[in-house]
Protein backbone atom coordinates (compact mmCIF):
# COMPACT_ATOMS: atom_id res chain seq x y z
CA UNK A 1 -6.55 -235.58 107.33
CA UNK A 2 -5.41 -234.81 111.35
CA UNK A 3 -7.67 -235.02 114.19
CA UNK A 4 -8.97 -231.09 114.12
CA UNK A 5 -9.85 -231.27 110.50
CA UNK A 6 -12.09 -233.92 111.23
CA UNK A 7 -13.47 -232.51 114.10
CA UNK A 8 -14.36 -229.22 112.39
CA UNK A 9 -16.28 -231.23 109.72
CA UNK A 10 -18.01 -232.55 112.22
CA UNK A 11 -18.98 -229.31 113.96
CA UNK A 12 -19.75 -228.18 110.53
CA UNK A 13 -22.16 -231.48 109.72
CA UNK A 14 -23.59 -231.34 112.49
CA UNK A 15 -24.62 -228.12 112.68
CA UNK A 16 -26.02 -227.79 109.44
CA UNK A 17 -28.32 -230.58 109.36
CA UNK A 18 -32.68 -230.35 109.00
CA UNK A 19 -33.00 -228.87 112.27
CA UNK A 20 -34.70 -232.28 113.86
CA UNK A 21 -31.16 -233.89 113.42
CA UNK A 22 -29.07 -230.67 113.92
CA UNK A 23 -26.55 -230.98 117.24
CA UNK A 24 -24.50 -228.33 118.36
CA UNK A 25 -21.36 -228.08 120.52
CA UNK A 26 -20.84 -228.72 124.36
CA UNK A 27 -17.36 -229.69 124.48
CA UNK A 28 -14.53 -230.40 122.86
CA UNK A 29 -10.71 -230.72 123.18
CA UNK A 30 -7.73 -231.46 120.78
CA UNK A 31 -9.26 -234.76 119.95
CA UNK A 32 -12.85 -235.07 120.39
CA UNK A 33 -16.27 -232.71 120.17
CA UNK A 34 -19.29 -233.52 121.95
CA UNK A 35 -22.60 -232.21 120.42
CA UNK A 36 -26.03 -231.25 121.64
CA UNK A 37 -28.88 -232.24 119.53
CA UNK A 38 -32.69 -232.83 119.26
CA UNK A 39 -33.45 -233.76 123.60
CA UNK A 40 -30.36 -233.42 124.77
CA UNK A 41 -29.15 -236.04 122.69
CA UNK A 42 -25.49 -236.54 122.65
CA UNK A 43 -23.31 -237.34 120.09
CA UNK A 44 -19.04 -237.71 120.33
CA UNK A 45 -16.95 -237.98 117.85
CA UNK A 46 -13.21 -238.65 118.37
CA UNK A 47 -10.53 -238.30 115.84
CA UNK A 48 -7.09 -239.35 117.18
CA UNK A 49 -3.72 -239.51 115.19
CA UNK A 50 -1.65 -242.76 114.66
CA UNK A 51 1.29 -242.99 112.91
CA UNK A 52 0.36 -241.44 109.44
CA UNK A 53 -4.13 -241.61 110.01
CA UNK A 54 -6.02 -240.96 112.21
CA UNK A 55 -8.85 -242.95 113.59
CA UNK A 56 -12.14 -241.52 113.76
CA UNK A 57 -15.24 -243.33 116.24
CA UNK A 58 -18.61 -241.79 116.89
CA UNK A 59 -20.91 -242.26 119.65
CA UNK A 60 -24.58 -241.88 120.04
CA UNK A 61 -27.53 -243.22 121.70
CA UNK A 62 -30.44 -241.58 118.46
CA UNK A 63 -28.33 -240.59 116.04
CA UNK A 64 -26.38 -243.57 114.46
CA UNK A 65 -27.80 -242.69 111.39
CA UNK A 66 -26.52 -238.95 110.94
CA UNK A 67 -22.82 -240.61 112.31
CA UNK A 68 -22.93 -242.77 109.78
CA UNK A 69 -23.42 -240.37 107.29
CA UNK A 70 -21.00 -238.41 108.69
CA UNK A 71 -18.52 -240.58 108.37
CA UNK A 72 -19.31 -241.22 104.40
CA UNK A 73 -17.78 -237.49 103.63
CA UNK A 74 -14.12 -238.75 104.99
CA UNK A 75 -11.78 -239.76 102.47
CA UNK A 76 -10.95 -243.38 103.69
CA UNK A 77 -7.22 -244.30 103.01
CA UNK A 78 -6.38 -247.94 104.24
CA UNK A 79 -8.91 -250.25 105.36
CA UNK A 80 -11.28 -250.02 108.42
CA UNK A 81 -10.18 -252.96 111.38
């Protein structure tokens, strides 16, 4: 999966979540979204390729529980470092 797959799952996670959790975008570029949720809480997710993966990190101060789940829906080929 390439960086703007991931990143359109993520817009598309995000933005469907109960609406408590749901985060919307502010930004974003070839290899990373930043989202608006609940407070102006931010979350960032980066996807960038390397060689043949790409490596995926989210960021947020709240919402390290909805990143985590997040990151359950990727297919994981290799193993995490």
């Amino acid at each position: 999966m390439g960086p703007a797959e991931v990143l359109t799952l993520a817009k598309s996670f995000f933005s469907r979540r109960n609406s408590i959790y749901a985060a919307y975008v502010e930004q974003e570029s070839d290899t990373h979204v930043s989202l608006r949720g609940q407070g102006g809480e931010e979350i960032v997710i980066a996807a960038t390729p390397e060689n043949d993966h790409t490596l995926v990190a989210g960021s947020s101060y709240l919402f390290d529980a909805q990143i985590s789940r997040f990151f359950t829906t990727l297919p994981l080929h290799g193993s995490a470092q």
